[in-house]
N, C-alpha and C. Protein backbone atom coordinates (compact mmCIF):
# COMPACT_ATOMS: atom_id res chain seq x y z
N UNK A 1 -8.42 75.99 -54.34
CA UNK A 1 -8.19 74.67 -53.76
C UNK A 1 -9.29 73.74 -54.29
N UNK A 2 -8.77 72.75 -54.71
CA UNK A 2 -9.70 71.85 -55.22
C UNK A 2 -9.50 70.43 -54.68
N UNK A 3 -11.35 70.27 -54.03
CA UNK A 3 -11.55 69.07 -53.30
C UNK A 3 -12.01 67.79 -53.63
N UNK A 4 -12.15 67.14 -53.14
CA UNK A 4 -12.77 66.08 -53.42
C UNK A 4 -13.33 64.99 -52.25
N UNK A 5 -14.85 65.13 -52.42
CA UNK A 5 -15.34 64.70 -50.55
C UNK A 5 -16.53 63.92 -51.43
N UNK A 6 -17.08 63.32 -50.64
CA UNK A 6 -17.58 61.85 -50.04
C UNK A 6 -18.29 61.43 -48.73
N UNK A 7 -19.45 61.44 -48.44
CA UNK A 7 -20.50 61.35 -47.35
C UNK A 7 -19.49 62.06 -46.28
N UNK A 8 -19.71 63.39 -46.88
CA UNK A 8 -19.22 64.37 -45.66
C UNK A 8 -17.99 64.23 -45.22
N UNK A 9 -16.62 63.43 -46.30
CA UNK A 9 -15.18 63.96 -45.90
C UNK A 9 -14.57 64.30 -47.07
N UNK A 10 -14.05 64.73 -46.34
CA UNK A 10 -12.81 65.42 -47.87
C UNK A 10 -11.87 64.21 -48.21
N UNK A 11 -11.89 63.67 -49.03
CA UNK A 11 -10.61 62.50 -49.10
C UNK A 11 -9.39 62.89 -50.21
N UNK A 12 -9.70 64.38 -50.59
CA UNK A 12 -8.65 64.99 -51.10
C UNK A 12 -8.97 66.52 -50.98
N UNK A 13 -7.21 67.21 -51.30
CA UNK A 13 -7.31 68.18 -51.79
C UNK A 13 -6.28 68.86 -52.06
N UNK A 14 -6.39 69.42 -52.98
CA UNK A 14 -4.53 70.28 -53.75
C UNK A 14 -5.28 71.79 -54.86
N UNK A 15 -4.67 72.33 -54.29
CA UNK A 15 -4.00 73.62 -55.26
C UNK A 15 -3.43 72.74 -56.75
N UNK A 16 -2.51 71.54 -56.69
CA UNK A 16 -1.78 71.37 -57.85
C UNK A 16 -2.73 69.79 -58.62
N UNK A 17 -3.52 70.11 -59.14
CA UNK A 17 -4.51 69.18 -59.69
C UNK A 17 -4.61 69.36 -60.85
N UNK A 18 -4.40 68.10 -62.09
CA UNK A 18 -4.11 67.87 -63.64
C UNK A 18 -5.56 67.44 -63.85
N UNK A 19 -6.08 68.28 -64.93
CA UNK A 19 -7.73 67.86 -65.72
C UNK A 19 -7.40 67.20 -66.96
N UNK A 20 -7.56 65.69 -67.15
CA UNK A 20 -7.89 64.77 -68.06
C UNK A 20 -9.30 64.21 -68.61
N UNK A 21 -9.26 64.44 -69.44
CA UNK A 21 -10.74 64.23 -69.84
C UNK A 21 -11.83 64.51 -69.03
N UNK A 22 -11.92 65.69 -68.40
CA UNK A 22 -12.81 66.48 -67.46
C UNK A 22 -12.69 65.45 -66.05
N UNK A 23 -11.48 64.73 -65.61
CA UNK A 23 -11.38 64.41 -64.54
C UNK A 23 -10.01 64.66 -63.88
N UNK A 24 -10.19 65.40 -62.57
CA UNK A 24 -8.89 65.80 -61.65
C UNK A 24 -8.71 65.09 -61.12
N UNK A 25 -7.41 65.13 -61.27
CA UNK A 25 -6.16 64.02 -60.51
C UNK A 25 -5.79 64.91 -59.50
N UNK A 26 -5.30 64.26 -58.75
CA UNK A 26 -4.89 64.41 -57.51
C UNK A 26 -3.88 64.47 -57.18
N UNK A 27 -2.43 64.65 -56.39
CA UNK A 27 -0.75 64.20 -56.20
C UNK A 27 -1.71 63.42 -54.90
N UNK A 28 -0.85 61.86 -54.88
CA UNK A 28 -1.21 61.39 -54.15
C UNK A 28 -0.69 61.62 -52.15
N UNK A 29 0.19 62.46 -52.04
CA UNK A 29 0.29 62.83 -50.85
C UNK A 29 -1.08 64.12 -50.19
N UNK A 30 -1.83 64.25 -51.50
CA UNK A 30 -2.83 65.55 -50.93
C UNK A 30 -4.13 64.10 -50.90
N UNK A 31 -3.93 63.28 -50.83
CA UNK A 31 -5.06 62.50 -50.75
C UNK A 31 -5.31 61.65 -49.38
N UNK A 32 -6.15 61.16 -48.78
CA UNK A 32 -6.41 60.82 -47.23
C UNK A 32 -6.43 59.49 -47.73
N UNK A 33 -5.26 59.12 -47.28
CA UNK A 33 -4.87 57.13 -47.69
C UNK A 33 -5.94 56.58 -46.46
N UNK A 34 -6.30 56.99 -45.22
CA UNK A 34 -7.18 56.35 -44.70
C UNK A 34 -8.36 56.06 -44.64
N UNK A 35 -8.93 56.59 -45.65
CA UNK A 35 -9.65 56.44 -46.52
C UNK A 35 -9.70 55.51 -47.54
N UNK A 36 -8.77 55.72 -48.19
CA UNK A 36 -9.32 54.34 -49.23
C UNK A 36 -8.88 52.95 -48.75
N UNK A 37 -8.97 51.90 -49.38
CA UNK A 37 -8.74 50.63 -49.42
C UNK A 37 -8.49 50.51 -50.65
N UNK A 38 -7.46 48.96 -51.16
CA UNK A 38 -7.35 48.29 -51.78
C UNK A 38 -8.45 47.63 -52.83
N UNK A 39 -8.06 47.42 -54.06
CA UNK A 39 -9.48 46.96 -54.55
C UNK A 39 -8.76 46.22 -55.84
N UNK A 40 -9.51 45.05 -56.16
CA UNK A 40 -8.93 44.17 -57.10
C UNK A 40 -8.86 44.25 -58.95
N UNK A 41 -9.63 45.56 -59.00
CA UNK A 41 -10.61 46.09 -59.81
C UNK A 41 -9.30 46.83 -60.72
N UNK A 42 -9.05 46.46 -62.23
CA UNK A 42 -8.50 47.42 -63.33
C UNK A 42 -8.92 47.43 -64.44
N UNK A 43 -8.95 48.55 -65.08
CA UNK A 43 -9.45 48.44 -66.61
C UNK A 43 -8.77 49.69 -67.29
N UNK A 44 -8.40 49.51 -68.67
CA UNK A 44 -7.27 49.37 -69.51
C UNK A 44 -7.70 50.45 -70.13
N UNK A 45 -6.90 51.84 -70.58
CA UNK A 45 -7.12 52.97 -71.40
C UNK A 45 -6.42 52.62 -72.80
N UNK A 46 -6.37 52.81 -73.70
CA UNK A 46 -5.76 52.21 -74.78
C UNK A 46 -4.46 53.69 -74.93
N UNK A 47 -4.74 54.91 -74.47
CA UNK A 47 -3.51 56.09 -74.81
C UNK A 47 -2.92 56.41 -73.08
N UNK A 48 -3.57 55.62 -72.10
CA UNK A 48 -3.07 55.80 -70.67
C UNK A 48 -2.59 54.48 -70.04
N UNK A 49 -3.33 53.52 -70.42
CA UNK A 49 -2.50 52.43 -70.03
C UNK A 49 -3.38 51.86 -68.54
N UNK A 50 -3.00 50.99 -67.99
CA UNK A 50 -3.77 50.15 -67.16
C UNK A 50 -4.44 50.80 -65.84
N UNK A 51 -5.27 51.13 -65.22
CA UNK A 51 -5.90 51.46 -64.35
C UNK A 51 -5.87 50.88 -62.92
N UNK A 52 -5.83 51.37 -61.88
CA UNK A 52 -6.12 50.60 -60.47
C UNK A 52 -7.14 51.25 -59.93
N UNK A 53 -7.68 50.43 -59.07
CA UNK A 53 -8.85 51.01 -58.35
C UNK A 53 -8.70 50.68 -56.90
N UNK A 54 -9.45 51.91 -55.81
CA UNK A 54 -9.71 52.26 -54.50
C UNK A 54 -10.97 52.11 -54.03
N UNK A 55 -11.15 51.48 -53.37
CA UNK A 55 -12.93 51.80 -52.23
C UNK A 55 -12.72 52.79 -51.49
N UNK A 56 -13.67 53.71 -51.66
CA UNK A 56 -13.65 54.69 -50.49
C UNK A 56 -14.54 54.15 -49.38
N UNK A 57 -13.95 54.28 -48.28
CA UNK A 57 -14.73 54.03 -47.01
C UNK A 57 -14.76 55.38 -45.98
N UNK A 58 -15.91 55.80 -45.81
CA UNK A 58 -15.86 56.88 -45.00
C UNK A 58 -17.10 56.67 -43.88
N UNK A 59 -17.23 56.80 -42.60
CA UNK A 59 -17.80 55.94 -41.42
C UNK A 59 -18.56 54.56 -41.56
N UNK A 60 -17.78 53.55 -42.47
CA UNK A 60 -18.33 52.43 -42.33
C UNK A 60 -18.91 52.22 -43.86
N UNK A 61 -19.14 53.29 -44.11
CA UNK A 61 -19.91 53.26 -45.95
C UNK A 61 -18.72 53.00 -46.78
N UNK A 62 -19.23 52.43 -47.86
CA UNK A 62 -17.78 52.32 -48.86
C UNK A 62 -18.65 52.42 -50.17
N UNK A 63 -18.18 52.98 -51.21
CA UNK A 63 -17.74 53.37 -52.14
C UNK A 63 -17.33 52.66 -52.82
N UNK A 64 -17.39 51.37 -53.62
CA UNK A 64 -16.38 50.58 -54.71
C UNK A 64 -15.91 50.94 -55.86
N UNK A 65 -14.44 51.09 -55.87
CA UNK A 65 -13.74 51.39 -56.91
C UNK A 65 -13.96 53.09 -57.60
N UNK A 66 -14.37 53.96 -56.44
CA UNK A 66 -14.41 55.27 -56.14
C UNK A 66 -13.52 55.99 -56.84
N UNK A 67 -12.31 56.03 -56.64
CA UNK A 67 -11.22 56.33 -56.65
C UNK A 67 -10.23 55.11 -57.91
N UNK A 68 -9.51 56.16 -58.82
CA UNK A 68 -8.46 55.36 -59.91
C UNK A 68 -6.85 56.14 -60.04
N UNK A 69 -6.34 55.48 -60.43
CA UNK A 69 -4.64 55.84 -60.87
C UNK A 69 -4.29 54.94 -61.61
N UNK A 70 -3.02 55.39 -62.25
CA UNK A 70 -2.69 54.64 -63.44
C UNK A 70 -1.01 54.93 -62.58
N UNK A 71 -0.58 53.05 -61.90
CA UNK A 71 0.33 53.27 -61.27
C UNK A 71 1.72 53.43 -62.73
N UNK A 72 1.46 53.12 -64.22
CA UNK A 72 2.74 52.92 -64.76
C UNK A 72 1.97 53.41 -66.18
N UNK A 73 1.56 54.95 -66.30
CA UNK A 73 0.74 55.25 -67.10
C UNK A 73 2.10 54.90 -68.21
N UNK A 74 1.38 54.96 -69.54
CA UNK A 74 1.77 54.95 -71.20
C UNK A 74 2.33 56.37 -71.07
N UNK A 75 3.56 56.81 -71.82
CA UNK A 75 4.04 57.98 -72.01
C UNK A 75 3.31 59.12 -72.15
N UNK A 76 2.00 58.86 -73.29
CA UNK A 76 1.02 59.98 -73.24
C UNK A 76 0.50 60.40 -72.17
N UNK A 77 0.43 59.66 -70.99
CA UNK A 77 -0.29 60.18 -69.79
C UNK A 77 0.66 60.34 -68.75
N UNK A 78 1.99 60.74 -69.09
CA UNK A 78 3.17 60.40 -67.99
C UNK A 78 2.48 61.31 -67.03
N UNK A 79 1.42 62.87 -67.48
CA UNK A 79 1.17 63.73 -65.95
C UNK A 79 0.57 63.47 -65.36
N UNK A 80 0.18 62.06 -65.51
CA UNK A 80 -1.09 61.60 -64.36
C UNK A 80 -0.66 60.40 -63.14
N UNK A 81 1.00 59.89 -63.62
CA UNK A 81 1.68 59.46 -62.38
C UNK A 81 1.42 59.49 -61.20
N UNK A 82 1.37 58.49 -59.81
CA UNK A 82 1.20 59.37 -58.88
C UNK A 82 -0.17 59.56 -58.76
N UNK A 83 -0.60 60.06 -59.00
CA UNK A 83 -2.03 61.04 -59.05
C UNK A 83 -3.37 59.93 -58.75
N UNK A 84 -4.33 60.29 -58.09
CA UNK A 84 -6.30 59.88 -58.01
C UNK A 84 -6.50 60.78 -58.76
N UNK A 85 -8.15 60.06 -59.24
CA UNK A 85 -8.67 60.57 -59.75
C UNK A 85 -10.33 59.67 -58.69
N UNK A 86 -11.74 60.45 -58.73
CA UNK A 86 -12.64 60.20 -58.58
C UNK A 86 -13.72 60.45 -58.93
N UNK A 87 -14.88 59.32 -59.17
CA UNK A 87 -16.10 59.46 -59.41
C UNK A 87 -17.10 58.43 -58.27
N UNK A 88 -18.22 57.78 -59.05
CA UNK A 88 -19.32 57.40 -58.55
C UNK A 88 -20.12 57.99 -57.08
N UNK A 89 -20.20 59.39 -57.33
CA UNK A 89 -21.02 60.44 -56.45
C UNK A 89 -19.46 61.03 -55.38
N UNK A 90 -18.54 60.90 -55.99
CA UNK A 90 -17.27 61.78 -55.10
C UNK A 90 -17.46 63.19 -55.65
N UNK A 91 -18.05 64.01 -55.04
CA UNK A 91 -17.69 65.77 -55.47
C UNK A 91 -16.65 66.40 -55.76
N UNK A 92 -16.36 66.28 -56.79
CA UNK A 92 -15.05 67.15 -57.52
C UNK A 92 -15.47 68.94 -57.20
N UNK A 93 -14.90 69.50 -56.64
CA UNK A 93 -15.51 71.26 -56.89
C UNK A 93 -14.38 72.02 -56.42
C-alpha cells in the first residue's frame, strides 16, 4: 500500500499507483478530497500536457500547490488521467 501523508495525515492511498518520472500518481477516488483545495496554479509538460494544482490543508496548515494532475493529459501520458501526484515535503512511501 502506498501512501501519501502530510503533517500527520494520510491524504492518499492505493495498492494501484502509476510511477512517472519517480513520481506516484494516485486514482483519484483513493485520495482525501477534504483535504485539498482548489488552486489557480498550472504549468505545462511539453510530452504530458497541462498541469493543475491543489493546496493541501491539513489542521489549518496548507501546503501550496502540494498536490498535481493533468486533468486532459497528451496521449503519451493517457495513464496518468484521473490520477495526484505529490511533492513539497508530502511523504511518498
Amino acid at each position: 500500500m502506498t501512501k501519501a501523508i502530510w503533517n500527520g495525515a494520510v491524504i492518499a492511498q492505493s495498492d494501484d499507483t502509476v510511477v512517472v518520472e519517480g513520481n506516484y500518481y494516485f486514482p483519484a477516488d483513493s485520495v482525501d478530497m477534504a483535504l485539498l483545495e482548489d488552486s489557480a496554479a498550472h504549468t505545462n509538460c511539453p510530452w504530458k500536457g497541462e498541469a493543475s494544482y491543489k493546496t493541501v490543508v491539513v489542521d489549518g496548515q496548507r501546503n501550496p500547490n502540494a498536490a498535481w494532475y493533468y486533468p486532459d493529459p497528451k496521449t503519451a501520458a493517457a495513464e496518468i488521467k484521473g490520477r495526484f501526484a505529490f511533492w513539497k515535503g508530502v511523504t511518498v512511501a
